[in-house]
PDB file of N, CA and C in Angstrom:
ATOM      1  N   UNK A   1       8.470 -11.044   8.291  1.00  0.00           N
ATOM      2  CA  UNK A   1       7.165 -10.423   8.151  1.00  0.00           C
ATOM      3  C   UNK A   1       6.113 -11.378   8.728  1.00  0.00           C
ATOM      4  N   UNK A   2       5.248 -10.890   9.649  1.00  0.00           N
ATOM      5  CA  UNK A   2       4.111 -11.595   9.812  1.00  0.00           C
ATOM      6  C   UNK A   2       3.072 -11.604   9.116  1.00  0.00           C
ATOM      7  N   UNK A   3       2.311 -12.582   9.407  1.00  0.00           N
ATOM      8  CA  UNK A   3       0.935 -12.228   8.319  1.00  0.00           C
ATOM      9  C   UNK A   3      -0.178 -13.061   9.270  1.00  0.00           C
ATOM     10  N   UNK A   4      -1.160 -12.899   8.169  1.00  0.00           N
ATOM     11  CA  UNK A   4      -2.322 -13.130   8.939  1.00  0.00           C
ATOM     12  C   UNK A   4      -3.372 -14.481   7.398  1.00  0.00           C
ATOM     13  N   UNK A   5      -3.642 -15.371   8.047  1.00  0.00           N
ATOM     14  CA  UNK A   5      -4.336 -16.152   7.110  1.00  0.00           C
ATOM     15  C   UNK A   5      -5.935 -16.693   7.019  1.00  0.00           C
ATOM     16  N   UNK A   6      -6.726 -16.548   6.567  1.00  0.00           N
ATOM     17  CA  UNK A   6      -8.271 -17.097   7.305  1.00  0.00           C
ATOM     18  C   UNK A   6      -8.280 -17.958   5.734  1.00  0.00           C
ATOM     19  N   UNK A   7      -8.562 -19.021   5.818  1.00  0.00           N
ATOM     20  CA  UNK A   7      -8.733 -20.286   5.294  1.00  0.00           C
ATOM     21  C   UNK A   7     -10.254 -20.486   5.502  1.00  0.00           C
ATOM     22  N   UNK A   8     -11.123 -20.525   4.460  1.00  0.00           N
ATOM     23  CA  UNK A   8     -12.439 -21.649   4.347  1.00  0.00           C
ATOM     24  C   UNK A   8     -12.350 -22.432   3.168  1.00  0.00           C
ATOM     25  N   UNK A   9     -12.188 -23.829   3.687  1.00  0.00           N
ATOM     26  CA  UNK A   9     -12.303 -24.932   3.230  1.00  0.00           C
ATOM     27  C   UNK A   9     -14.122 -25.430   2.922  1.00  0.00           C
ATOM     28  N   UNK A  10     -14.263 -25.711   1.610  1.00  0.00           N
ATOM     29  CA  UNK A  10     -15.754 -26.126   1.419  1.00  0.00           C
ATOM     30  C   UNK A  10     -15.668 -27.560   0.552  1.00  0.00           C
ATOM     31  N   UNK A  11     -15.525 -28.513   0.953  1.00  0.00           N
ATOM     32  CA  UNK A  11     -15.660 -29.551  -0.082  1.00  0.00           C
ATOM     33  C   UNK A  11     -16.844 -29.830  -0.192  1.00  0.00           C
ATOM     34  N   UNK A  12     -16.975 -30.359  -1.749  1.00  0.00           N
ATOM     35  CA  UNK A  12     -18.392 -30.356  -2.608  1.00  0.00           C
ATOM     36  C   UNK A  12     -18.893 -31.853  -2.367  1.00  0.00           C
ATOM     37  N   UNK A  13     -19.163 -32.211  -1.345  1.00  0.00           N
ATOM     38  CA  UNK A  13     -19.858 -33.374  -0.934  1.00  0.00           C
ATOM     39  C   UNK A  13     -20.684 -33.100   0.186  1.00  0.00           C
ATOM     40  N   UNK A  14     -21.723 -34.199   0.404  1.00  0.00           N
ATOM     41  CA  UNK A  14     -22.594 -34.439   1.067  1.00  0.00           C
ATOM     42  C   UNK A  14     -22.075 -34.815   2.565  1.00  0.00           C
ATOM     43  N   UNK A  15     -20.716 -35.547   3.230  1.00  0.00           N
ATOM     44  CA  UNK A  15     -20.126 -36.101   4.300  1.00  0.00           C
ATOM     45  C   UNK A  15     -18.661 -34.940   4.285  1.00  0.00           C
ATOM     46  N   UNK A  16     -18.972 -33.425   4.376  1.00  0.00           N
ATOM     47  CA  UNK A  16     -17.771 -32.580   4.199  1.00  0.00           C
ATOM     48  C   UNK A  16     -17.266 -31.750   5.429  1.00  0.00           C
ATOM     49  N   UNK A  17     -17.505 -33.192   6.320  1.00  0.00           N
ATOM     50  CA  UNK A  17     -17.142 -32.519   8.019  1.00  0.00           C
ATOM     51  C   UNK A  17     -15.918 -33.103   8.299  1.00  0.00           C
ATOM     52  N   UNK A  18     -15.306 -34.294   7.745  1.00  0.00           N
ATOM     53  CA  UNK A  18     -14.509 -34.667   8.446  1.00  0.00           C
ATOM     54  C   UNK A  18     -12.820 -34.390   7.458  1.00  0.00           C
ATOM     55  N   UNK A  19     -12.886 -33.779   5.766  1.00  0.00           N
ATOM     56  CA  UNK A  19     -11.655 -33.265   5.818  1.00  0.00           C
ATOM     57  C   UNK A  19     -11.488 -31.728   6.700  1.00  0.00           C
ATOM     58  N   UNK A  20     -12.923 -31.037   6.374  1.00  0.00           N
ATOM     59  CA  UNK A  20     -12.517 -29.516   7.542  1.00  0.00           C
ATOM     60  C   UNK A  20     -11.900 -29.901   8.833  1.00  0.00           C
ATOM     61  N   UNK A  21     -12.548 -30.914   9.915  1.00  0.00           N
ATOM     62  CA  UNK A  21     -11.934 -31.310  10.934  1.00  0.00           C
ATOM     63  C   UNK A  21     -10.638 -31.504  10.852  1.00  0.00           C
ATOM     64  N   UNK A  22     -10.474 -32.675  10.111  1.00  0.00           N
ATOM     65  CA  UNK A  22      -8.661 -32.933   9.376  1.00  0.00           C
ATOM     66  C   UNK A  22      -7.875 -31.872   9.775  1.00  0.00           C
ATOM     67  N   UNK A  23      -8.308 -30.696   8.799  1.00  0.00           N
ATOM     68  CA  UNK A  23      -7.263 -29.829   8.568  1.00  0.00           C
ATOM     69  C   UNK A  23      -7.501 -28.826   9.731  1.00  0.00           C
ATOM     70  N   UNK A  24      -8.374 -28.734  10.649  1.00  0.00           N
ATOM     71  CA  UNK A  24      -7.914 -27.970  12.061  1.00  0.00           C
ATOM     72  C   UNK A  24      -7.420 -28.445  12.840  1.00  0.00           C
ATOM     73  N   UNK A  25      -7.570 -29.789  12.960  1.00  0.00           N
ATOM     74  CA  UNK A  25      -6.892 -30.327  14.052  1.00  0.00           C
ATOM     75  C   UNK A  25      -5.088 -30.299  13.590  1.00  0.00           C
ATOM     76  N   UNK A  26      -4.958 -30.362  12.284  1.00  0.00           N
ATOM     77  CA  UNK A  26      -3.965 -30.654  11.504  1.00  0.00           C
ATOM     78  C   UNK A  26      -2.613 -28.803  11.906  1.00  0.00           C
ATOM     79  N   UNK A  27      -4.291 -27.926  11.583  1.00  0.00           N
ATOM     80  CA  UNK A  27      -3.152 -27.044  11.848  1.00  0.00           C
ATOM     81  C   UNK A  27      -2.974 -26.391  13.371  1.00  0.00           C
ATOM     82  N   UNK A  28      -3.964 -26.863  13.728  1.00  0.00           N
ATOM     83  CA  UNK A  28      -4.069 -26.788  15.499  1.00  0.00           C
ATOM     84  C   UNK A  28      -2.604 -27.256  16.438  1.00  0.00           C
ATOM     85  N   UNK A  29      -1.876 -28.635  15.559  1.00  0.00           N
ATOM     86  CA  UNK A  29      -0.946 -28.749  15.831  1.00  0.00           C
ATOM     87  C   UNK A  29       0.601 -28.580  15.299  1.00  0.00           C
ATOM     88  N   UNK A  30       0.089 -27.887  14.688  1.00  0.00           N
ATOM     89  CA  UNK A  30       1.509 -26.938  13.671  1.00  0.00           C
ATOM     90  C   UNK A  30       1.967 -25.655  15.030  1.00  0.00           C
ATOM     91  N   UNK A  31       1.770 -25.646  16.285  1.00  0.00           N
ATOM     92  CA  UNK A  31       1.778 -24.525  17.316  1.00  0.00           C
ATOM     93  C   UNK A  31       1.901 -23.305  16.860  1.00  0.00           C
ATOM     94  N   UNK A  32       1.012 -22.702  15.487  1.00  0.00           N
ATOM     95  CA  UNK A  32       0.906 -21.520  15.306  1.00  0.00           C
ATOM     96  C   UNK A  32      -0.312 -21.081  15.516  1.00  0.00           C
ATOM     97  N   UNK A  33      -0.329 -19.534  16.293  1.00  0.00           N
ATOM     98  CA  UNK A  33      -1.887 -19.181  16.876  1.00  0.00           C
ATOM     99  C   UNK A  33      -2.711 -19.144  15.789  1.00  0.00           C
ATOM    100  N   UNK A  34      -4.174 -20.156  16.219  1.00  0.00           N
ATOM    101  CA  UNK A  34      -5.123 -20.500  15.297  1.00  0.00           C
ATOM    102  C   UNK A  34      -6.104 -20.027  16.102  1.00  0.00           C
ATOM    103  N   UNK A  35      -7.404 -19.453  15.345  1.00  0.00           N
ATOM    104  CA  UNK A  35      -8.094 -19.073  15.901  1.00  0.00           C
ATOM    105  C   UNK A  35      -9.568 -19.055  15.025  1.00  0.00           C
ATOM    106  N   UNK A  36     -10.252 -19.956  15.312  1.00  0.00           N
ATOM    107  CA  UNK A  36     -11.708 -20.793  14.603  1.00  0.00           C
ATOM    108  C   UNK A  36     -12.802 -19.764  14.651  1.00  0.00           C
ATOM    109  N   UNK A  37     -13.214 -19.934  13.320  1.00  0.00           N
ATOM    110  CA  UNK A  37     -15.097 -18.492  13.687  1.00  0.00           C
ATOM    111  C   UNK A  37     -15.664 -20.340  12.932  1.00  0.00           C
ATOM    112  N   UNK A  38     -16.958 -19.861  13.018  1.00  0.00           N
ATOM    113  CA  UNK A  38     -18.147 -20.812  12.150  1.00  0.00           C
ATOM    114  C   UNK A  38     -17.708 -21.123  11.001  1.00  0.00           C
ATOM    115  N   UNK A  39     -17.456 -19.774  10.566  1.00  0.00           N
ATOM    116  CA  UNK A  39     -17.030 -20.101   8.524  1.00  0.00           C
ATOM    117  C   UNK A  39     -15.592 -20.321   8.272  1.00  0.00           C
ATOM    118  N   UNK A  40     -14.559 -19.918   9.224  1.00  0.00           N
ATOM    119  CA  UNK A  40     -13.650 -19.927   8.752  1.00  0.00           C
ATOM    120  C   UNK A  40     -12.396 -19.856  10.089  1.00  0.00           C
ATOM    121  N   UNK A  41     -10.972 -20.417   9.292  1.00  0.00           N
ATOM    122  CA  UNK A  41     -10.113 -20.497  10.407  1.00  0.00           C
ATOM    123  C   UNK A  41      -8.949 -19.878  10.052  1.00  0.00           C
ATOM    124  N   UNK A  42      -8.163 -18.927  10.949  1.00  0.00           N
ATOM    125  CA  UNK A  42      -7.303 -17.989  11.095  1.00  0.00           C
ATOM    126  C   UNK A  42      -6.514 -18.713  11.451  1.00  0.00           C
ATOM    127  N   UNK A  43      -4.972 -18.024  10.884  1.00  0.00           N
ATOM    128  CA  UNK A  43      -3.757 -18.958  11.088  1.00  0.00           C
ATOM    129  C   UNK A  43      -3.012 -17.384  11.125  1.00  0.00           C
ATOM    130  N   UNK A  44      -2.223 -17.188  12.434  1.00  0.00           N
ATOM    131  CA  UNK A  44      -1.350 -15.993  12.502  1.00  0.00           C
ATOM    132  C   UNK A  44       0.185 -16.787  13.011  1.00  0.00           C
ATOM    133  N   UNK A  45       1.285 -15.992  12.196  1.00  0.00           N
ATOM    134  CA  UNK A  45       2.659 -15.875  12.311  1.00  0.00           C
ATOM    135  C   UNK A  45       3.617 -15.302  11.347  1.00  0.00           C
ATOM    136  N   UNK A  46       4.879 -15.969  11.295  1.00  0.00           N
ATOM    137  CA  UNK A  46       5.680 -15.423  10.563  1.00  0.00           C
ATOM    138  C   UNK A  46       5.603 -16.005   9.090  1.00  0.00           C
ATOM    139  N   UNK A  47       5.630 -15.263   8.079  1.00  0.00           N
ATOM    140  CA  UNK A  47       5.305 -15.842   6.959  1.00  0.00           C
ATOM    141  C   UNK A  47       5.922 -17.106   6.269  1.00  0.00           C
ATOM    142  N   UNK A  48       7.115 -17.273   6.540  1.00  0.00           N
ATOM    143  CA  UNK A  48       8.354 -18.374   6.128  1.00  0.00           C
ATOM    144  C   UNK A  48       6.926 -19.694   7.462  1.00  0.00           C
ATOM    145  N   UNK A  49       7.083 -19.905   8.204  1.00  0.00           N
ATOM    146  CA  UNK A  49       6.344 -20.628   9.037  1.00  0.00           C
ATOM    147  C   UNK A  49       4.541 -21.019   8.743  1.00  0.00           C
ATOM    148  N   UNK A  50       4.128 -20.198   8.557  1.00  0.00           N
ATOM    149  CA  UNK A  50       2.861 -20.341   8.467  1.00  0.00           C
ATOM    150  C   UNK A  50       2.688 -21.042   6.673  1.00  0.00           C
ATOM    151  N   UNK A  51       3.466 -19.818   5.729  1.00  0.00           N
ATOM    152  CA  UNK A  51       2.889 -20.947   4.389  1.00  0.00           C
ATOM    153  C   UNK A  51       3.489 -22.087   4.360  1.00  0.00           C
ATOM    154  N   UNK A  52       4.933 -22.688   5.320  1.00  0.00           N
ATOM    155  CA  UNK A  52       5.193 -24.166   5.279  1.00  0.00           C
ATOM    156  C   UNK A  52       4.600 -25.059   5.649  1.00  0.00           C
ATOM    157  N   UNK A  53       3.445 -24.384   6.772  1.00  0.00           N
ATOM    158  CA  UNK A  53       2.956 -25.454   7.757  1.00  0.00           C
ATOM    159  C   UNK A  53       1.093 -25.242   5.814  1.00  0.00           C
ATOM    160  N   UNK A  54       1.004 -24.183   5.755  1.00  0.00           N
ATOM    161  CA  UNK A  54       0.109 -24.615   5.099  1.00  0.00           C
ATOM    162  C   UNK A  54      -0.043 -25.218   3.922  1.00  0.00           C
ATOM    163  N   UNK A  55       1.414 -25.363   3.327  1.00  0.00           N
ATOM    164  CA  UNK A  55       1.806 -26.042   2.123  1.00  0.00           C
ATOM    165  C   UNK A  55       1.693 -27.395   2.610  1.00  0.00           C
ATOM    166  N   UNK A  56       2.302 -27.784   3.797  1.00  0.00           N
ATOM    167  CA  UNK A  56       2.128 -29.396   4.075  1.00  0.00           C
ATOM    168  C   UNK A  56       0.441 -29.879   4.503  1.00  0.00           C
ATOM    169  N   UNK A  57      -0.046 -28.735   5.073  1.00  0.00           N
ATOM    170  CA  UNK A  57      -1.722 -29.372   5.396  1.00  0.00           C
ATOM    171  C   UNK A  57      -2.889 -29.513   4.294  1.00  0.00           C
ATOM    172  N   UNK A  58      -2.649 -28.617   3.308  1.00  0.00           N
ATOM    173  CA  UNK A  58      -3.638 -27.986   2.334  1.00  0.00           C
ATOM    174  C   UNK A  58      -3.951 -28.882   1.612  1.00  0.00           C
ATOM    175  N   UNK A  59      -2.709 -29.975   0.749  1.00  0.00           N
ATOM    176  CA  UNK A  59      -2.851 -30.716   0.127  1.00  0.00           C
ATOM    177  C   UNK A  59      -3.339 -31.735   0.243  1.00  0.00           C
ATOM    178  N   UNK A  60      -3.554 -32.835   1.519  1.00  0.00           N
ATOM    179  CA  UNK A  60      -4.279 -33.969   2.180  1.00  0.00           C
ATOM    180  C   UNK A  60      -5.027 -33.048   2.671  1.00  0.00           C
ATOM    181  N   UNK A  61      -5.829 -32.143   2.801  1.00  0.00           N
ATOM    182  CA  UNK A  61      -7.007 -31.751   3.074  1.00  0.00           C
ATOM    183  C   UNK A  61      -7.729 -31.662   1.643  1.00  0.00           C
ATOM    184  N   UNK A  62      -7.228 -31.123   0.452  1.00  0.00           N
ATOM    185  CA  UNK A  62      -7.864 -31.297  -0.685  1.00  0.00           C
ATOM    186  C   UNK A  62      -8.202 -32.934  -1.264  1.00  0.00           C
ATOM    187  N   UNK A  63      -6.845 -33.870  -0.987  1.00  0.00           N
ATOM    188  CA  UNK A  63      -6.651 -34.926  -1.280  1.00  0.00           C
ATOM    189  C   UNK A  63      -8.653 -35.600  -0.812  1.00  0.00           C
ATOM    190  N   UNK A  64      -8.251 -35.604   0.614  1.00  0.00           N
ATOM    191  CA  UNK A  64      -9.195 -35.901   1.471  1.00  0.00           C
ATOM    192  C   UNK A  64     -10.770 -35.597   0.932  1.00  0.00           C
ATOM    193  N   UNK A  65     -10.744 -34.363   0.443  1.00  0.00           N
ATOM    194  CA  UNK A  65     -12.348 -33.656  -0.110  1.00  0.00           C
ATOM    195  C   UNK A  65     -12.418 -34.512  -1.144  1.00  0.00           C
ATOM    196  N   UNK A  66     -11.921 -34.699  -1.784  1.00  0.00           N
ATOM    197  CA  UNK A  66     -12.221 -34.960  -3.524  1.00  0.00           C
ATOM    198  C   UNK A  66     -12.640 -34.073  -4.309  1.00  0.00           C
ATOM    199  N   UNK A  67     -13.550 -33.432  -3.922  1.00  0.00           N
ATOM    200  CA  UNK A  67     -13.496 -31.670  -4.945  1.00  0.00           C
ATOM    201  C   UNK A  67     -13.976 -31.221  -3.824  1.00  0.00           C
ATOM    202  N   UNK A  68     -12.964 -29.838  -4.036  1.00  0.00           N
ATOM    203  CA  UNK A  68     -13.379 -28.825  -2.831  1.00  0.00           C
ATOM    204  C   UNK A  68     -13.042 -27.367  -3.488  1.00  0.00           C
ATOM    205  N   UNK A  69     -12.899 -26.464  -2.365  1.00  0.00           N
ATOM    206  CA  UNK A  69     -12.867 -25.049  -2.811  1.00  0.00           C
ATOM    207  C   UNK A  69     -11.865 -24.442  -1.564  1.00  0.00           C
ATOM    208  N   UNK A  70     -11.134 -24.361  -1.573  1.00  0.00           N
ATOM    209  CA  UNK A  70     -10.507 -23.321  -0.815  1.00  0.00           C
ATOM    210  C   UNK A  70     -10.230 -22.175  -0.678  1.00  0.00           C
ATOM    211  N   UNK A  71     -11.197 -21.376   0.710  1.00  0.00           N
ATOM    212  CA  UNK A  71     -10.494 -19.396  -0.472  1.00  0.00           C
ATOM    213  C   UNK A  71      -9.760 -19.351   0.835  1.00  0.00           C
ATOM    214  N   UNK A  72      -8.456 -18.398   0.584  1.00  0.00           N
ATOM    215  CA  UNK A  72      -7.574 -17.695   1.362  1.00  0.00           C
ATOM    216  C   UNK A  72      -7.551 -16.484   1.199  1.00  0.00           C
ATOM    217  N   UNK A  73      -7.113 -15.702   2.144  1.00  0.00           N
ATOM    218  CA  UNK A  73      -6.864 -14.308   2.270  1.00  0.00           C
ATOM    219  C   UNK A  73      -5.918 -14.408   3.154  1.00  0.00           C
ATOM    220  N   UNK A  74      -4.768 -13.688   2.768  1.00  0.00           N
ATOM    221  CA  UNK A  74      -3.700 -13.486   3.467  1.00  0.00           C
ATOM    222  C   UNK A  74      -3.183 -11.710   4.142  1.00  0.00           C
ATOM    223  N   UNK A  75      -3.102 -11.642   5.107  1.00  0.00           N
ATOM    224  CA  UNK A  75      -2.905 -10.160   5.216  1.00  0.00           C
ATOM    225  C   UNK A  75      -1.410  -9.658   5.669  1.00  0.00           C
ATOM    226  N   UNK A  76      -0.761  -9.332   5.512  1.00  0.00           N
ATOM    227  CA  UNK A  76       0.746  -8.976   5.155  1.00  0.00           C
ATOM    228  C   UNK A  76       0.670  -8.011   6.955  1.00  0.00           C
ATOM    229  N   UNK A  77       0.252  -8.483   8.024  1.00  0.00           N
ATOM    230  CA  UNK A  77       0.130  -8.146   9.473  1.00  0.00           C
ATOM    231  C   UNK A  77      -0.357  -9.331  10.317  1.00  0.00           C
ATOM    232  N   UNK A  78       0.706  -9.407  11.238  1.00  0.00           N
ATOM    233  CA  UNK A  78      -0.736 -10.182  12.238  1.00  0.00           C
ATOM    234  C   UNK A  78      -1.355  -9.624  13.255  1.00  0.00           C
ATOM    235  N   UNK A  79      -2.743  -9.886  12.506  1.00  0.00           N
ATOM    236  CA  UNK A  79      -3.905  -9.000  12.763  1.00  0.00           C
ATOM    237  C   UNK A  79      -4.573  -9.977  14.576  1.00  0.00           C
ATOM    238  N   UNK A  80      -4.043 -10.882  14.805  1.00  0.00           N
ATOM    239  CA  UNK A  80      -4.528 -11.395  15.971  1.00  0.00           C
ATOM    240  C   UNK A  80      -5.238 -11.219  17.106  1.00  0.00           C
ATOM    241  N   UNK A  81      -4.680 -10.046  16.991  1.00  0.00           N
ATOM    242  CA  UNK A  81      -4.935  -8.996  18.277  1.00  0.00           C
ATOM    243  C   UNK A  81      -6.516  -7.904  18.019  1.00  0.00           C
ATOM    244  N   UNK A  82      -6.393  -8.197  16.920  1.00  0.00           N
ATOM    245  CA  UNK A  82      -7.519  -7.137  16.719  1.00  0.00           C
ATOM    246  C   UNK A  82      -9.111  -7.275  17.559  1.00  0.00           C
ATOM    247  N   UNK A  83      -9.446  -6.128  17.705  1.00  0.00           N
ATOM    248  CA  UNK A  83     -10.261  -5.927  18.495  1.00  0.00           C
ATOM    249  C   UNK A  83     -11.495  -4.775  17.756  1.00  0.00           C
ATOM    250  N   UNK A  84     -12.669  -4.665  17.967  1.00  0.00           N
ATOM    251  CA  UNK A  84     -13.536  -3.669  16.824  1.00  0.00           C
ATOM    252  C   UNK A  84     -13.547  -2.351  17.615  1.00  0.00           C
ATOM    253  N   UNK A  85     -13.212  -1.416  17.163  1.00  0.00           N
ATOM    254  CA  UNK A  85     -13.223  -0.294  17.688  1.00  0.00           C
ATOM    255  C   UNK A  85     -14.456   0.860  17.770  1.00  0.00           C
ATOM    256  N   UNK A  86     -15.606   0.223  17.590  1.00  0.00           N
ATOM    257  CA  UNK A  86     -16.695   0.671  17.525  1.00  0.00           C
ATOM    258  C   UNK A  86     -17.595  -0.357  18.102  1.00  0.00           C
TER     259      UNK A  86
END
């Protein structure tokens, strides 16, 4: 099954640019299609693949924040391709 993931990372500090960086560059090189907006970063593949690669990044990205917030949404498609039809 593929899926689809958009990750925003918010750590609750004042210097909270460089775990977000961390963890794109982090999953930038996991070679699963990533794909960056302003607020948030998309992670598309196969599900066995994508939550391994995000089980190993998530945690030294929280480590890294010291308090943070992470929301996920996961969508049971990969939506990659999508395009607005209006």
């Amino acid at each position: 099954m593929d899926i689809s993931v958009e990750l925003t990372l918010t750590p609750l500090a004042d210097d909270y640019e460089p775990p977000i960086i961390a963890l794109i560059k982090a999953l930038r090189a996991s070679g699963l299609k990533i794909l960056e907006t302003p607020l948030s970063t998309q992670v598309f593949g196969p599900y066995d693949q994508v939550m391994k690669v995000l089980v190993e990044e998530i945690k030294p990205a929280l480590e890294q924040s010291g308090k943070a917030l992470l929301y996920m949404k996961i969508v049971t498609t990969d939506r990659s391709d999508y395009e607005p039809h209006f």
